[in-house]
Protein backbone atom coordinates (compact mmCIF):
# COMPACT_ATOMS: atom_id res chain seq x y z
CA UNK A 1 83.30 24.57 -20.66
CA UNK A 2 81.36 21.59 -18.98
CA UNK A 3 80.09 22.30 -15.53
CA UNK A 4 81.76 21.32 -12.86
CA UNK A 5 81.63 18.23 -10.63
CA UNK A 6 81.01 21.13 -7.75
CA UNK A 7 78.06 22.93 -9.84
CA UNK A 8 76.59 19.61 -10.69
CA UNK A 9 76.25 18.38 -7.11
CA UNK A 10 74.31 21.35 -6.19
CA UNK A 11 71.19 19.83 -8.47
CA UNK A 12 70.63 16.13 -8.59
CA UNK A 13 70.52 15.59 -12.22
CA UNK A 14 69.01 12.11 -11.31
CA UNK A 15 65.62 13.30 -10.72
CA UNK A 16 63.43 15.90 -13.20
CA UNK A 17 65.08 19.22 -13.22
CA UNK A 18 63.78 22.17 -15.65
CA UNK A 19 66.24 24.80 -17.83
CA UNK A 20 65.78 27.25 -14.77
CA UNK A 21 67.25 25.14 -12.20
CA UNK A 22 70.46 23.86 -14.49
CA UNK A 23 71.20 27.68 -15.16
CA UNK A 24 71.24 28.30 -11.38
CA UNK A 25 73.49 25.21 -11.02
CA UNK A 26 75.87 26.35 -13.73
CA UNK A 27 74.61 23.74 -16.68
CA UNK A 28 74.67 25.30 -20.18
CA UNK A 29 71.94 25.00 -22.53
CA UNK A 30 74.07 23.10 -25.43
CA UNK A 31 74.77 20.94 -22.35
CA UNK A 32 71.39 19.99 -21.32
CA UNK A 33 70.43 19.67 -25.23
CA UNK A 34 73.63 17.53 -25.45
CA UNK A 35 74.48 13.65 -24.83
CA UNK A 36 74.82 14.25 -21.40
CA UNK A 37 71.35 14.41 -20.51
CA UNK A 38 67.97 13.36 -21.68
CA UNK A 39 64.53 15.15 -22.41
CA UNK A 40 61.65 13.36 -20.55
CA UNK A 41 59.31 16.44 -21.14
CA UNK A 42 59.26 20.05 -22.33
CA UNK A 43 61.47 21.71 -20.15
CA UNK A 44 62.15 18.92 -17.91
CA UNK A 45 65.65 16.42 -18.49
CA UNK A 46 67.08 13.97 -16.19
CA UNK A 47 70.61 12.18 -16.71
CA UNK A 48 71.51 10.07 -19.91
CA UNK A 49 72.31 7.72 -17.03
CA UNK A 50 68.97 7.49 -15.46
CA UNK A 51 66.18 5.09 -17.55
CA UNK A 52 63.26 6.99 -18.56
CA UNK A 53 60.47 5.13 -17.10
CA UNK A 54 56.49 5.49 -16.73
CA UNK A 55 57.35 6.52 -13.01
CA UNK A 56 59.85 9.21 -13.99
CA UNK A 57 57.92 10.84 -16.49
CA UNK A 58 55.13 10.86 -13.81
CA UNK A 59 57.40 12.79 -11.09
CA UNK A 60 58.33 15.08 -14.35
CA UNK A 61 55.04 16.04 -14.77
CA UNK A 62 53.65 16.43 -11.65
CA UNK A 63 56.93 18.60 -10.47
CA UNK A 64 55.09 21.26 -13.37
CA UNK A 65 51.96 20.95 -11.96
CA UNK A 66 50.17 23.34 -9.53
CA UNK A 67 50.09 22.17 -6.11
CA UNK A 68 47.50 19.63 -4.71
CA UNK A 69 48.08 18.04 -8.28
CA UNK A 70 48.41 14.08 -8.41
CA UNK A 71 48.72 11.43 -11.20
CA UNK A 72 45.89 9.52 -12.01
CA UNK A 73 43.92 7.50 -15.02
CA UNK A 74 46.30 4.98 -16.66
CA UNK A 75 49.60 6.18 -15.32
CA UNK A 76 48.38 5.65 -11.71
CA UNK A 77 46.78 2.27 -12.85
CA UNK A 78 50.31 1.29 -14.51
CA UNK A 79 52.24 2.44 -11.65
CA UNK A 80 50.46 0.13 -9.49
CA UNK A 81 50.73 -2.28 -11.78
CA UNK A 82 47.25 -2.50 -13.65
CA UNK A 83 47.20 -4.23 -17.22
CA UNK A 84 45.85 -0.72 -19.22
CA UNK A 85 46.17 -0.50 -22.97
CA UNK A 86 49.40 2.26 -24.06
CA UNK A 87 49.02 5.76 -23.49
CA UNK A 88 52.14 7.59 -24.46
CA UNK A 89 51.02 10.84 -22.49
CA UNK A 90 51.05 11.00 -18.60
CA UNK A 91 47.62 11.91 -16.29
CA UNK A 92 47.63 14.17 -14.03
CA UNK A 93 44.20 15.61 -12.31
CA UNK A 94 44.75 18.98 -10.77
CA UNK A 95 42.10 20.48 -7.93
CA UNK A 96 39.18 22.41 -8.73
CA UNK A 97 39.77 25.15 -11.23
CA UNK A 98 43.21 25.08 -11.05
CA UNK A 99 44.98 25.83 -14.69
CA UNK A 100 45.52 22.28 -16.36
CA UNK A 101 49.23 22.26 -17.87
CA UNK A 102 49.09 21.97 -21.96
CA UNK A 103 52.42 20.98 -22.74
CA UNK A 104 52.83 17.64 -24.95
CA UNK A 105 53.10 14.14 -23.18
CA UNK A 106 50.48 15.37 -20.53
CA UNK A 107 47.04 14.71 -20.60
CA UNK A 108 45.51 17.00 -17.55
CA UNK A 109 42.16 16.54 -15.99
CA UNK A 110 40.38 18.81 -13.06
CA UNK A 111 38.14 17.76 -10.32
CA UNK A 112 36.17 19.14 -7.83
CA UNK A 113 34.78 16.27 -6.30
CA UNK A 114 36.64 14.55 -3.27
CA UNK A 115 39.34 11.68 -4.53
CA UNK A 116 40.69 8.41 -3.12
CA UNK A 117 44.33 9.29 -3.75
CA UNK A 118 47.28 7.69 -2.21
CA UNK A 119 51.26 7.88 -1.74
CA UNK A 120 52.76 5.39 -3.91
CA UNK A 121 56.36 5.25 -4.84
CA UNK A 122 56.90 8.26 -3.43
CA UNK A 123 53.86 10.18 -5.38
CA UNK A 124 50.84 11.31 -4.64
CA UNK A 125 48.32 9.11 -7.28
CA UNK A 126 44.44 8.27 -7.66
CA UNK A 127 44.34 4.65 -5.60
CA UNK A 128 43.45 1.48 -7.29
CA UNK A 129 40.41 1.53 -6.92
CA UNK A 130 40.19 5.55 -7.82
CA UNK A 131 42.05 4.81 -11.20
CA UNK A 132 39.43 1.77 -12.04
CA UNK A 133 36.38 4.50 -11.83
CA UNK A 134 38.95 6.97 -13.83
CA UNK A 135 38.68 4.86 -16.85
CA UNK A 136 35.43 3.79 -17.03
CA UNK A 137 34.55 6.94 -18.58
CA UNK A 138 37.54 5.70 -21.72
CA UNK A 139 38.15 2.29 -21.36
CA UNK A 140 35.86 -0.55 -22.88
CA UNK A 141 33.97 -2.68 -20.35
CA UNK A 142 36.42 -5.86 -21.17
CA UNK A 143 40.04 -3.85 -20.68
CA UNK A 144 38.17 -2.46 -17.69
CA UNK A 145 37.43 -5.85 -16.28
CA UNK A 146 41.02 -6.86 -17.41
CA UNK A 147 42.45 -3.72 -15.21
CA UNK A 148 40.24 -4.86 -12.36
CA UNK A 149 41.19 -8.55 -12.50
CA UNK A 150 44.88 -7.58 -12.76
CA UNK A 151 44.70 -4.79 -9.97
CA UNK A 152 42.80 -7.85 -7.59
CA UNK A 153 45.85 -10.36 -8.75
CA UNK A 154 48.75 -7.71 -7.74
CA UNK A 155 46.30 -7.89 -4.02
CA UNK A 156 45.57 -3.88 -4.19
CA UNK A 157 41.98 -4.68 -4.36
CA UNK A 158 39.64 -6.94 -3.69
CA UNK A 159 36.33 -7.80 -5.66
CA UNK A 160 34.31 -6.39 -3.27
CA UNK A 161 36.16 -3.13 -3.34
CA UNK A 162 35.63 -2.36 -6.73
CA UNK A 163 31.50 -3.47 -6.60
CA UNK A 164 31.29 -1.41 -3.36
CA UNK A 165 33.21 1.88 -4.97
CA UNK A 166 31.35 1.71 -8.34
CA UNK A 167 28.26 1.39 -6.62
CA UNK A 168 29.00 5.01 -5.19
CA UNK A 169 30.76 6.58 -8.01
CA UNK A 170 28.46 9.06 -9.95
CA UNK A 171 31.17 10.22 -12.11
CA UNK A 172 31.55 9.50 -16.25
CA UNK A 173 31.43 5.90 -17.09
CA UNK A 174 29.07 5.07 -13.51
CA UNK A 175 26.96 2.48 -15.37
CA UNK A 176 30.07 0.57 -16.97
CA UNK A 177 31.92 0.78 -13.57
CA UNK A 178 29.65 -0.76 -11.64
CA UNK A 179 28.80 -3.52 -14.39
CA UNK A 180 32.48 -4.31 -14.89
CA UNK A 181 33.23 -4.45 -11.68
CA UNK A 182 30.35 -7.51 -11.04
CA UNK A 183 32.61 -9.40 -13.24
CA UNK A 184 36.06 -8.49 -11.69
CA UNK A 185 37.53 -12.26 -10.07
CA UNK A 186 40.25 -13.64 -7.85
CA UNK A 187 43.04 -15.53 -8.98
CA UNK A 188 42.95 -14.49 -12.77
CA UNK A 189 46.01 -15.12 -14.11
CA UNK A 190 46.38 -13.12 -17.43
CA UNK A 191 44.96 -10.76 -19.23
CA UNK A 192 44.19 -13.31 -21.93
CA UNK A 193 42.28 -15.18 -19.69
CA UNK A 194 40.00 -12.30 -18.65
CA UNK A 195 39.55 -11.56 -22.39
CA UNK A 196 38.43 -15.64 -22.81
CA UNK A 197 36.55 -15.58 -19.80
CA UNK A 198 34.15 -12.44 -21.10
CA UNK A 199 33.80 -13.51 -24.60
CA UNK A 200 32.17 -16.75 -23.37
CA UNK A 201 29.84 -14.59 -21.15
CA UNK A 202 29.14 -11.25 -23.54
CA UNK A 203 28.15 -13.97 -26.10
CA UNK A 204 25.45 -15.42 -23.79
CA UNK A 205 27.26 -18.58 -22.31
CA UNK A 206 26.98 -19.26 -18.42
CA UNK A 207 30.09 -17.53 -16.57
CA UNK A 208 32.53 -20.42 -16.22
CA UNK A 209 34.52 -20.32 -12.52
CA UNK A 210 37.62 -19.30 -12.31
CA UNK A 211 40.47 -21.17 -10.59
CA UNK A 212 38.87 -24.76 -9.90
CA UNK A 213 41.36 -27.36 -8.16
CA UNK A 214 40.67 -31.10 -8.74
CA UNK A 215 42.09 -32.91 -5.70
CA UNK A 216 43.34 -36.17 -4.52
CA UNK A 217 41.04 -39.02 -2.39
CA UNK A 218 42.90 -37.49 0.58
CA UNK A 219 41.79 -33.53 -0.41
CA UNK A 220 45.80 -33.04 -1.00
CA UNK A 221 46.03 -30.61 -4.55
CA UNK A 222 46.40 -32.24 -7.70
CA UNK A 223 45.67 -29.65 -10.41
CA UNK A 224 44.37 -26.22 -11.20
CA UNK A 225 42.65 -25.20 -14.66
CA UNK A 226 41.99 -21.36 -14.83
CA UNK A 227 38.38 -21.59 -16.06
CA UNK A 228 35.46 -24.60 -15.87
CA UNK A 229 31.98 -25.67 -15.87
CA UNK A 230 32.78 -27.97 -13.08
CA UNK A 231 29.28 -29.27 -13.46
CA UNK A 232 29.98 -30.79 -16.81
CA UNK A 233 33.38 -31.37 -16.43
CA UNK A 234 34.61 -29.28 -18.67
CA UNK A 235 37.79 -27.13 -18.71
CA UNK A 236 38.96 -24.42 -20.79
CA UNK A 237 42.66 -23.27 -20.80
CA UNK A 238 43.88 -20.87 -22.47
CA UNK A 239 47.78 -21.36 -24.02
CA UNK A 240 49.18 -18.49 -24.77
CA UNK A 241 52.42 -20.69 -26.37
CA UNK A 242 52.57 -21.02 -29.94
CA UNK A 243 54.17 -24.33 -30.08
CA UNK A 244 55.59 -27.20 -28.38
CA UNK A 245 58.82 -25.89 -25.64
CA UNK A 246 60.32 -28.71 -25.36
CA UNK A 247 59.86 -32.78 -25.43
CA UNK A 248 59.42 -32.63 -21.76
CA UNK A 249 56.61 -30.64 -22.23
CA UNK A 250 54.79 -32.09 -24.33
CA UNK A 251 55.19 -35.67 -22.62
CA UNK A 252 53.78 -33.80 -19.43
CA UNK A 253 50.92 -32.25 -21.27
CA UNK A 254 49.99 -35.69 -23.04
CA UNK A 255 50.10 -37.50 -19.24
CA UNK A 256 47.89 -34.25 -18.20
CA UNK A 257 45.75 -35.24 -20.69
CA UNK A 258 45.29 -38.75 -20.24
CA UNK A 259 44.65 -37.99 -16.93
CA UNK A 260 42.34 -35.98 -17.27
CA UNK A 261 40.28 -38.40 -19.21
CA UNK A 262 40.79 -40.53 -16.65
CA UNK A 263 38.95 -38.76 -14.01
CA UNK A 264 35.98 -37.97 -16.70
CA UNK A 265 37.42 -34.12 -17.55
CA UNK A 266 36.93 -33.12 -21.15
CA UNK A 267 39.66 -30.26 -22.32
CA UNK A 268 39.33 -27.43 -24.97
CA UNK A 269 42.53 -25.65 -25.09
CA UNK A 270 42.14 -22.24 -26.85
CA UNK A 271 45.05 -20.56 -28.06
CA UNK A 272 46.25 -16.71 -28.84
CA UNK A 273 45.12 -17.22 -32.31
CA UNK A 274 41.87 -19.19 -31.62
CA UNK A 275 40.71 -15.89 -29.21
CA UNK A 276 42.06 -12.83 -31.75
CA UNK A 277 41.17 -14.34 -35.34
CA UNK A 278 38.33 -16.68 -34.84
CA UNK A 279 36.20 -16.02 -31.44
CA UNK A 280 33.26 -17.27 -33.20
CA UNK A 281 34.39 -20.32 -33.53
CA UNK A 282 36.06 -20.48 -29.72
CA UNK A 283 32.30 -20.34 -28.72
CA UNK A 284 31.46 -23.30 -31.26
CA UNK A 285 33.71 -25.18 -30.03
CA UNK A 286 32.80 -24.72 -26.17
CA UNK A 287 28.74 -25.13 -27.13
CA UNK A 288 30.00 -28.40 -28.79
CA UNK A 289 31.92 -30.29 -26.35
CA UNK A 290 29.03 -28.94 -23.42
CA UNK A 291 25.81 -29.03 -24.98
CA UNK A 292 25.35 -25.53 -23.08
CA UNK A 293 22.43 -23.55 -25.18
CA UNK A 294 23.54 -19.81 -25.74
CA UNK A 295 21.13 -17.03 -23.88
């Protein structure tokens, strides 16, 4: 026999709840194990009505933790909204020598140092900034610019945050903290264009500026490129859109163009495929069109 409406109110099957707690509330085991529920853990389900997301499986796993427990690395990044690259498992950094849980889907780390942790969606997580020192010690120095630039563009962080913090941090990954973090920016827009922006400077190329806005006689806006040697006159835009939208489109980008030519701008748009099969000759093509001499 199913359990009851009664029995089920007395748990709220909307939130993690182990096999313990659904025997105490009356809930079989081929019930839990059945369609009316799913697994988000081991030995943690949740309602086949209820999403499984990156922020439930974070409650799930800090609900099994030992107290003082909080989620950090790239689940806290993701959860407050940080570009990270997939990790199926969820962090969690328990205090001092506390026992780390081993059960699959979480990754458990210890400290004993003090930690910038904060309440965020209702959990307890490693802060922005905490999670950007986290993964220095895994993360390559461009996705750990990318999480910086995307943590500044959600307005968690600021630039001078993250120099400030890495300059302190003595944990793993110290040395690439504080150099990514000199190259974290304002107003990034994508990922993509972090990626763009750092292979024209790992390869030796002056940093180009990010966000420029050319503006009417009167100082009234007139457009924004997302990187520029404003110095030559020279913009690079990444377009992450494999073709043509729409006529409309293209008509506006051809006026853009012309425009641009216009007021003396030269244009090298780079594209998805340009930056991930051929970044050697992305670099060509900027040292062409600016006569700027590799370092």
């Amino acid at each position: 026999m199913a359990a009851t409406e009664h029995e089920l109110r007395r748990l709220d099957v909307r939130r993690p709840f182990n096999r313990a707690q659904a025997r105490a509330a009356g809930i079989r085991l081929r019930e839990i194990l059945g369609p009316q529920f799913h697994k988000i853990l081991y030995d943690s389900y949740v309602s086949s009505s209820v999403p499984i997301t990156t922020k439930l499986r974070a409650e799930a796993a800090l609900s099994m933790s030992v107290a003082g427990s909080y989620v950090s690395h790239h689940t806290a990044a993701e959860l407050w909204g940080g570009v990270v690259p997939a990790c199926s498992d969820v962090h969690i950094t328990v205090p001092g020598q506390s026992p780390r849980s081993r059960r699959q889907g979480i990754r458990a780390h210890s400290t004993t140092g003090s930690r910038m942790t904060s309440t965020f969606q209702g959990l307890r997580m490693s802060s922005p900034t905490q999670a950007f020192l986290e993964l220095a010690a895994s993360l390559d120095l461009v996705e750990l610019v990318v999480l910086g630039d995307s943590l500044v563009k959600r307005k968690h962080v600021t630039p001078d945050d993250l120099v400030m913090a890495a300059s302190q941090w003595t944990g793993s990954g110290a040395a690439r903290a504080r150099k990514a973090a000199r190259f974290v920016r304002k107003g990034v827009d994508s990922p993509k264009e972090t990626r763009l922006r750092m292979l024209l400077v790992l390869a030796g190329l002056p940093e180009p500026t990010v966000n420029v806005i050319i503006r009417n006689p009167d100082g009234s806006w007139r457009m924004r490129f997302d990187l520029s040697y404003p110095g030559l006159k020279l913009i690079i835009e990444y377009d992450g859109r494999q073709h043509t939208e729409s006529s409309g489109q293209w008509r506006r980008d051809l006026r853009r163009r012309e425009e641009l030519d216009r007021l003396g701008w030269r244009l090298i748009v780079i594209t998805s495929d340009d930056l991930h099969d051929a970044p050697g000759a992305v670099l060509t093509r900027v040292q062409e069109r600016s006569s700027i001499v590799v370092r």
